[in-house]
N, C-alpha and C. Protein backbone atom coordinates (compact mmCIF):
# COMPACT_ATOMS: atom_id res chain seq x y z
N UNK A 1 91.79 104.94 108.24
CA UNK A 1 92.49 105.53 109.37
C UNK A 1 91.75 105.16 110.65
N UNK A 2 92.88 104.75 111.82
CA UNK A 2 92.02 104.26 113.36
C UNK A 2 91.77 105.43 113.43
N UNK A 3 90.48 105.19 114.56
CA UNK A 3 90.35 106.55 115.36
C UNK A 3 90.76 106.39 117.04
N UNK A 4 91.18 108.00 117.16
CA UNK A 4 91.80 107.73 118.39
C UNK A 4 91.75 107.89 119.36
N UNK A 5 92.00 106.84 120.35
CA UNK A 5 91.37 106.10 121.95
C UNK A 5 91.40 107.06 122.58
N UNK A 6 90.13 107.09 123.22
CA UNK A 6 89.41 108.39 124.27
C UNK A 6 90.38 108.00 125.64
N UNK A 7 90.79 109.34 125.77
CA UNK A 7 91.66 108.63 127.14
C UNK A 7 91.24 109.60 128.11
N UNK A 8 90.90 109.16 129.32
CA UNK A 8 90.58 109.00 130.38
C UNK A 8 91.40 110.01 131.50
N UNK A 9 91.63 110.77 131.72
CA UNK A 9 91.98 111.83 133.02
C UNK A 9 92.24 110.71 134.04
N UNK A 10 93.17 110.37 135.55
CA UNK A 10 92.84 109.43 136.25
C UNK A 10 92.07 110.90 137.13
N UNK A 11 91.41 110.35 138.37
CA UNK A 11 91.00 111.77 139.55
C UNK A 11 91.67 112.77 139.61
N UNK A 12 92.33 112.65 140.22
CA UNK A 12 93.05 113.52 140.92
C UNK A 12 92.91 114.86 139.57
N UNK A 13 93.75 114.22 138.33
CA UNK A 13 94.15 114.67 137.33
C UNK A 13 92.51 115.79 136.73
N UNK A 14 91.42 114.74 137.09
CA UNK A 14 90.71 115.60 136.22
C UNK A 14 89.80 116.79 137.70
N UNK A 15 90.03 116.45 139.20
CA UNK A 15 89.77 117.29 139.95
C UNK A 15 90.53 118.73 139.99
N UNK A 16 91.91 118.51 139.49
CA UNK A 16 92.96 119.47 139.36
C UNK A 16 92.89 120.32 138.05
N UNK A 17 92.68 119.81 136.80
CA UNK A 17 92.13 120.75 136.09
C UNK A 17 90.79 120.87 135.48
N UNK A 18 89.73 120.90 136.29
CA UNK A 18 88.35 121.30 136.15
C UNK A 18 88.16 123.00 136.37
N UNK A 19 88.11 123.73 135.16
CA UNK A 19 88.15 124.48 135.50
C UNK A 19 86.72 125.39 136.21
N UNK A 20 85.65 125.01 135.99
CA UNK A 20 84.78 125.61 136.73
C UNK A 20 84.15 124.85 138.08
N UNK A 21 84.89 124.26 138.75
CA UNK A 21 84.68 123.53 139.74
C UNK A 21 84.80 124.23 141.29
N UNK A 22 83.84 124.91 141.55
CA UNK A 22 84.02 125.72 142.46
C UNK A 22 84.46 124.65 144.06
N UNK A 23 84.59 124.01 144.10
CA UNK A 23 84.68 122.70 144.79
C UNK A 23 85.62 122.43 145.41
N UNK A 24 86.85 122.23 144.01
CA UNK A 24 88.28 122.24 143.75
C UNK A 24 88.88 123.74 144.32
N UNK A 25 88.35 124.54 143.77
CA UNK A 25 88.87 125.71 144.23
C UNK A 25 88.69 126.39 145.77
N UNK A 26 87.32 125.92 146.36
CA UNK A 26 87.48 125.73 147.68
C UNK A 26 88.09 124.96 148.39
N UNK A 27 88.45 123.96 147.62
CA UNK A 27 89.67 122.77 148.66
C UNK A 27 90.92 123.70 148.35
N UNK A 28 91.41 124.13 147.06
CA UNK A 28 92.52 124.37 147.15
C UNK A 28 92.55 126.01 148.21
N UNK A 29 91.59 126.96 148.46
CA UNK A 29 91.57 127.63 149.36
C UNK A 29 92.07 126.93 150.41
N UNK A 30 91.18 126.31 151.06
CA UNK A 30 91.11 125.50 152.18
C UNK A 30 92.72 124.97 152.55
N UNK A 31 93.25 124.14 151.69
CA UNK A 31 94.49 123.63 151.71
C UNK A 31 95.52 124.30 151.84
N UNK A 32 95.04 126.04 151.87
CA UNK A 32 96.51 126.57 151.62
C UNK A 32 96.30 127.39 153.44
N UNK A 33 95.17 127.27 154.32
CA UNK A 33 95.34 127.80 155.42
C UNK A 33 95.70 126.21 155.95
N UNK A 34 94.87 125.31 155.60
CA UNK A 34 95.54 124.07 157.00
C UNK A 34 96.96 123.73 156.59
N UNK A 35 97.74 124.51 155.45
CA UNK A 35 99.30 124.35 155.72
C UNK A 35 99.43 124.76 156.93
N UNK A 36 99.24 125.95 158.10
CA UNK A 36 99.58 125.93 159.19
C UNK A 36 99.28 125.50 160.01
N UNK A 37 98.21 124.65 160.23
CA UNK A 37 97.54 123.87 161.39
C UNK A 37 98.39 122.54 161.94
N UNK A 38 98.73 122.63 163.09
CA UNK A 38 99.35 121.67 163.71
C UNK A 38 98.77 120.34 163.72
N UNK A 39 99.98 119.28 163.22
CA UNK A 39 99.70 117.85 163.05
C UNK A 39 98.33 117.20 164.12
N UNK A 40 98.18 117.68 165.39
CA UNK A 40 97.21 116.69 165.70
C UNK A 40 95.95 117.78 165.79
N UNK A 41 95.77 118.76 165.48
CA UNK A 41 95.24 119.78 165.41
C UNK A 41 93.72 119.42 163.98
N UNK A 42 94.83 118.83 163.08
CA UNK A 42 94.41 118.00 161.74
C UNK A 42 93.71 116.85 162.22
N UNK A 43 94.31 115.82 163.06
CA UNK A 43 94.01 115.01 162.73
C UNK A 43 92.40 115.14 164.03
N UNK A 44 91.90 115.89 164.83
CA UNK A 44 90.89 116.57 165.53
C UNK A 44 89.96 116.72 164.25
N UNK A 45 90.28 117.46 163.52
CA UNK A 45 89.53 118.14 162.50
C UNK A 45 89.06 117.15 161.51
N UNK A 46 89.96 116.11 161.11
CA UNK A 46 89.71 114.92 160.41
C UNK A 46 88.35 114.02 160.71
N UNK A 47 88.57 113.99 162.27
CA UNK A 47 87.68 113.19 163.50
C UNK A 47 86.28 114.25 163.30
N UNK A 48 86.44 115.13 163.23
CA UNK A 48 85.06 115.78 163.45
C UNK A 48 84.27 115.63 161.43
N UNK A 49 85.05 115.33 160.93
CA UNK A 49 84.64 114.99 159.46
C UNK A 49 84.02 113.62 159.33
N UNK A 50 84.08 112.86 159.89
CA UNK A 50 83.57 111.14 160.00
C UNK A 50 82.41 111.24 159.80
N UNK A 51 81.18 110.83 158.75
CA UNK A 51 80.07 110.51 158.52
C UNK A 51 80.03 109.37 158.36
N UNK A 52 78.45 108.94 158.72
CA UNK A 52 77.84 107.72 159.02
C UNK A 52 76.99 107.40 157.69
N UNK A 53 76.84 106.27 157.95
CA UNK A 53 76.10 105.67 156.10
C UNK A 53 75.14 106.48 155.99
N UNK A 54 74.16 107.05 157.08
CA UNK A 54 73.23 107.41 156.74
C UNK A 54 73.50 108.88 156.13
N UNK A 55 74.07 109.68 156.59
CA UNK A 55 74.87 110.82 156.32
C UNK A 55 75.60 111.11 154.55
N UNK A 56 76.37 110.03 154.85
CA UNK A 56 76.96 109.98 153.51
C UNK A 56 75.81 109.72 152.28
N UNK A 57 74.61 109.16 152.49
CA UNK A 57 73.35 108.34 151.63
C UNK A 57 72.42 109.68 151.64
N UNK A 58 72.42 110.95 152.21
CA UNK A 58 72.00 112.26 152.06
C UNK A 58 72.96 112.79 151.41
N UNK A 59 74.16 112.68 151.52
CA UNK A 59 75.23 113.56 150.90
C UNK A 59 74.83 113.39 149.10
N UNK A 60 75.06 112.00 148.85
CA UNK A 60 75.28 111.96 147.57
C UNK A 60 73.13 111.99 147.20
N UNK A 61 72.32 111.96 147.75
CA UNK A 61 71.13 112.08 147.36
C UNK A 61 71.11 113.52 146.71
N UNK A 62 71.75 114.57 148.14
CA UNK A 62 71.42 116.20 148.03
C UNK A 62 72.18 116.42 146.55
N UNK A 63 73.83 115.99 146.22
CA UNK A 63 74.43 116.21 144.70
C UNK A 63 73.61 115.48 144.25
N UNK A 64 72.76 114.73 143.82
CA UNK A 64 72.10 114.32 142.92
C UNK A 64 70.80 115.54 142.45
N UNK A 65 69.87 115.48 143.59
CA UNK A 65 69.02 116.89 143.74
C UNK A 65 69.84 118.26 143.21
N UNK A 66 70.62 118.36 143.58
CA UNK A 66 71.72 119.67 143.14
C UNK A 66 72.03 120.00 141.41
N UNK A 67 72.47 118.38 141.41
CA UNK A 67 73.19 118.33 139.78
C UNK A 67 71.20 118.62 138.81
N UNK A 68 70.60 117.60 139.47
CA UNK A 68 69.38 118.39 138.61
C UNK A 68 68.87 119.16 138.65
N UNK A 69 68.74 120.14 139.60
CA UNK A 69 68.57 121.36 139.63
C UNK A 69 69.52 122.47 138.88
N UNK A 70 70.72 122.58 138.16
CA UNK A 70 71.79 122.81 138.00
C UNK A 70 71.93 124.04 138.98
N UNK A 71 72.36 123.44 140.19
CA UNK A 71 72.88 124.30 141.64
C UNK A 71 74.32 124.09 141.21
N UNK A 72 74.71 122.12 140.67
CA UNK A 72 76.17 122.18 140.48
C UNK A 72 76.42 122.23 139.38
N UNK A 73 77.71 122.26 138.34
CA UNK A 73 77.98 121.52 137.52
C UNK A 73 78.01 120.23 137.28
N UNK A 74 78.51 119.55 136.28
CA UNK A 74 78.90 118.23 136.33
C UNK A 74 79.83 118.09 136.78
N UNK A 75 80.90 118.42 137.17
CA UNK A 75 82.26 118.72 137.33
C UNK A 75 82.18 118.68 139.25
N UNK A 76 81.56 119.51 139.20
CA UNK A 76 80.97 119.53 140.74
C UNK A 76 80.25 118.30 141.34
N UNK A 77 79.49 117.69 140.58
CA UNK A 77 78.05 116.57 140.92
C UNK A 77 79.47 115.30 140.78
N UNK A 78 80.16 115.10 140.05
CA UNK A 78 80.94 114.36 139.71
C UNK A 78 82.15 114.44 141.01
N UNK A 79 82.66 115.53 141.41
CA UNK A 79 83.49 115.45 142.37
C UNK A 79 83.38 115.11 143.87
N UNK A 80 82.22 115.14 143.79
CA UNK A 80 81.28 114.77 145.32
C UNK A 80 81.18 113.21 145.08
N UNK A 81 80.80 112.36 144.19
CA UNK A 81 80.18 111.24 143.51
C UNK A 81 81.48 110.69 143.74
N UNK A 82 82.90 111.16 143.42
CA UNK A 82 83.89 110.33 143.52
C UNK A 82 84.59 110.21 144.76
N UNK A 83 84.32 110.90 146.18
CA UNK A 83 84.63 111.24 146.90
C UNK A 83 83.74 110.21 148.00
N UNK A 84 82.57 110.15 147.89
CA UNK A 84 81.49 109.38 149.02
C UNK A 84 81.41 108.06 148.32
N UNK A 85 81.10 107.40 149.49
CA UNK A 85 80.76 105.80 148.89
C UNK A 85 79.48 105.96 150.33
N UNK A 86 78.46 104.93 149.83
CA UNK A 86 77.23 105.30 150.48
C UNK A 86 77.78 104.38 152.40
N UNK A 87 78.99 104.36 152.62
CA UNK A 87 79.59 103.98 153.72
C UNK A 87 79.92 105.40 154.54
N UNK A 88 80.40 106.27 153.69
CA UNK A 88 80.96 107.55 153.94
C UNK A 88 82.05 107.95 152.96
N UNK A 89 82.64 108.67 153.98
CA UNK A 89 84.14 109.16 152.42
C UNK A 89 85.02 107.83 151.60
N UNK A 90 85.31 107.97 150.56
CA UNK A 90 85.83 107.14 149.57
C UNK A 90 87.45 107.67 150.40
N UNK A 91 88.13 106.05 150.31
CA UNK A 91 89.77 105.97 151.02
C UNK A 91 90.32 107.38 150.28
N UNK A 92 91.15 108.14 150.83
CA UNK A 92 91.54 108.39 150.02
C UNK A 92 91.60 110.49 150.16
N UNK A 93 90.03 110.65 149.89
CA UNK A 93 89.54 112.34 149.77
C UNK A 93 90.04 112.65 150.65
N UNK A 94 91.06 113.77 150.55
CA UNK A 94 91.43 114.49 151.00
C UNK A 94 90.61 115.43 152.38
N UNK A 95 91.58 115.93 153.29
CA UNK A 95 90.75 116.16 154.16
C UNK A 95 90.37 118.25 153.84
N UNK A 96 90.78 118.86 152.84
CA UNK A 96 90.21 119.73 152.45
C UNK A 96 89.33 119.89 151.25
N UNK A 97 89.08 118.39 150.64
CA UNK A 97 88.17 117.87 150.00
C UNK A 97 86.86 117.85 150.64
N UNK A 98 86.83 117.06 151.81
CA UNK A 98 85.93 116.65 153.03
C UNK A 98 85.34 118.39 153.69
N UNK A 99 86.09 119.30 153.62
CA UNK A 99 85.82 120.16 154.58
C UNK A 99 84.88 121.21 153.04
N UNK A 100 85.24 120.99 152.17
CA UNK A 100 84.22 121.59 150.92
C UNK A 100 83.52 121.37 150.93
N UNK A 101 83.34 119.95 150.65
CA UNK A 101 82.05 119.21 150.57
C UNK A 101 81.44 119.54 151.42
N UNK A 102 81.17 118.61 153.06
CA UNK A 102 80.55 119.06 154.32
C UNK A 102 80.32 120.93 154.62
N UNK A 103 81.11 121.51 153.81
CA UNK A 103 80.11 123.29 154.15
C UNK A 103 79.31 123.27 153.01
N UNK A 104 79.27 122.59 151.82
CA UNK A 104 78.63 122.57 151.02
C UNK A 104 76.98 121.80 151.18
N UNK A 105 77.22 120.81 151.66
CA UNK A 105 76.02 119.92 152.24
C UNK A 105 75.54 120.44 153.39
N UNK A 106 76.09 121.22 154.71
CA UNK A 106 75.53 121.90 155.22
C UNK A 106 74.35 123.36 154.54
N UNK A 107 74.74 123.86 153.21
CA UNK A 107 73.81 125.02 152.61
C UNK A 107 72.88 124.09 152.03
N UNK A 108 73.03 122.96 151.33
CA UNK A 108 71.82 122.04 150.89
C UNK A 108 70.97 121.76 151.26
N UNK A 109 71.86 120.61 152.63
CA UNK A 109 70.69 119.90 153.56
C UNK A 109 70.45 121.14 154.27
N UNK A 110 70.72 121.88 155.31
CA UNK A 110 70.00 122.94 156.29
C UNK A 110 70.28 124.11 156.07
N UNK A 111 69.90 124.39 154.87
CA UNK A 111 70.24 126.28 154.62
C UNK A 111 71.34 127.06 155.05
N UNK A 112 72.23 126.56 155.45
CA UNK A 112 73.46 127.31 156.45
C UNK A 112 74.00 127.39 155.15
N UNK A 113 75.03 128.18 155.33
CA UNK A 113 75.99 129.10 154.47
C UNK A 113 77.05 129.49 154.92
């Protein structure tokens, strides 16, 4: 008898049902107030999200520090990891993705909360 092929979640799919991903669940918070925020209101807020290589190259250092510390899950260390490219945000992350992350890396990198 074959055995049978490990299949693969694509993103989105496995950001959406992770269930202990406190991450996910702060974006999906997040996502359900900027339903009312006015179109260029967003795209302000987008603009103030823009990190620089160097920025983004702390981001994914601090989830690395994090995931071994277990501050995150894997689920968590993994959702940050798919999101940054050491340029900045990966095409794509959502902008209440971006706004998790960045309050999240703000309690890492400088103690804020």
């Amino acid at each position: 008898m074959a055995p049978t092929a490990l299949r693969v979640a694509p993103v989105e799919q496995t950001w959406r049902e992770a269930g202990d991903n406190r991450l996910v669940e702060q974006a999906d918070w997040i996502k359900s107030r900027l339903d009312t925020v006015e179109p260029h209101d967003r795209v302000r807020l987008e603009e103030t999200l823009d990190i620089e290589p160097h920025e983004a190259t702390a981001y994914l250092e601090a989830q690395a520090r994090a995931a071994a510390r277990r501050i995150l899950t894997s689920d968590e260390a993994l959702t940050i990891y798919q999101a940054l490219t050491p340029d900045g945000w990966e095409p794509g992350t959502s902008l209440e993705m971006k706004m998790a992350i960045a309050t999240l890396m703000g309690s890492l990198l400088y103690g804020r909360s």
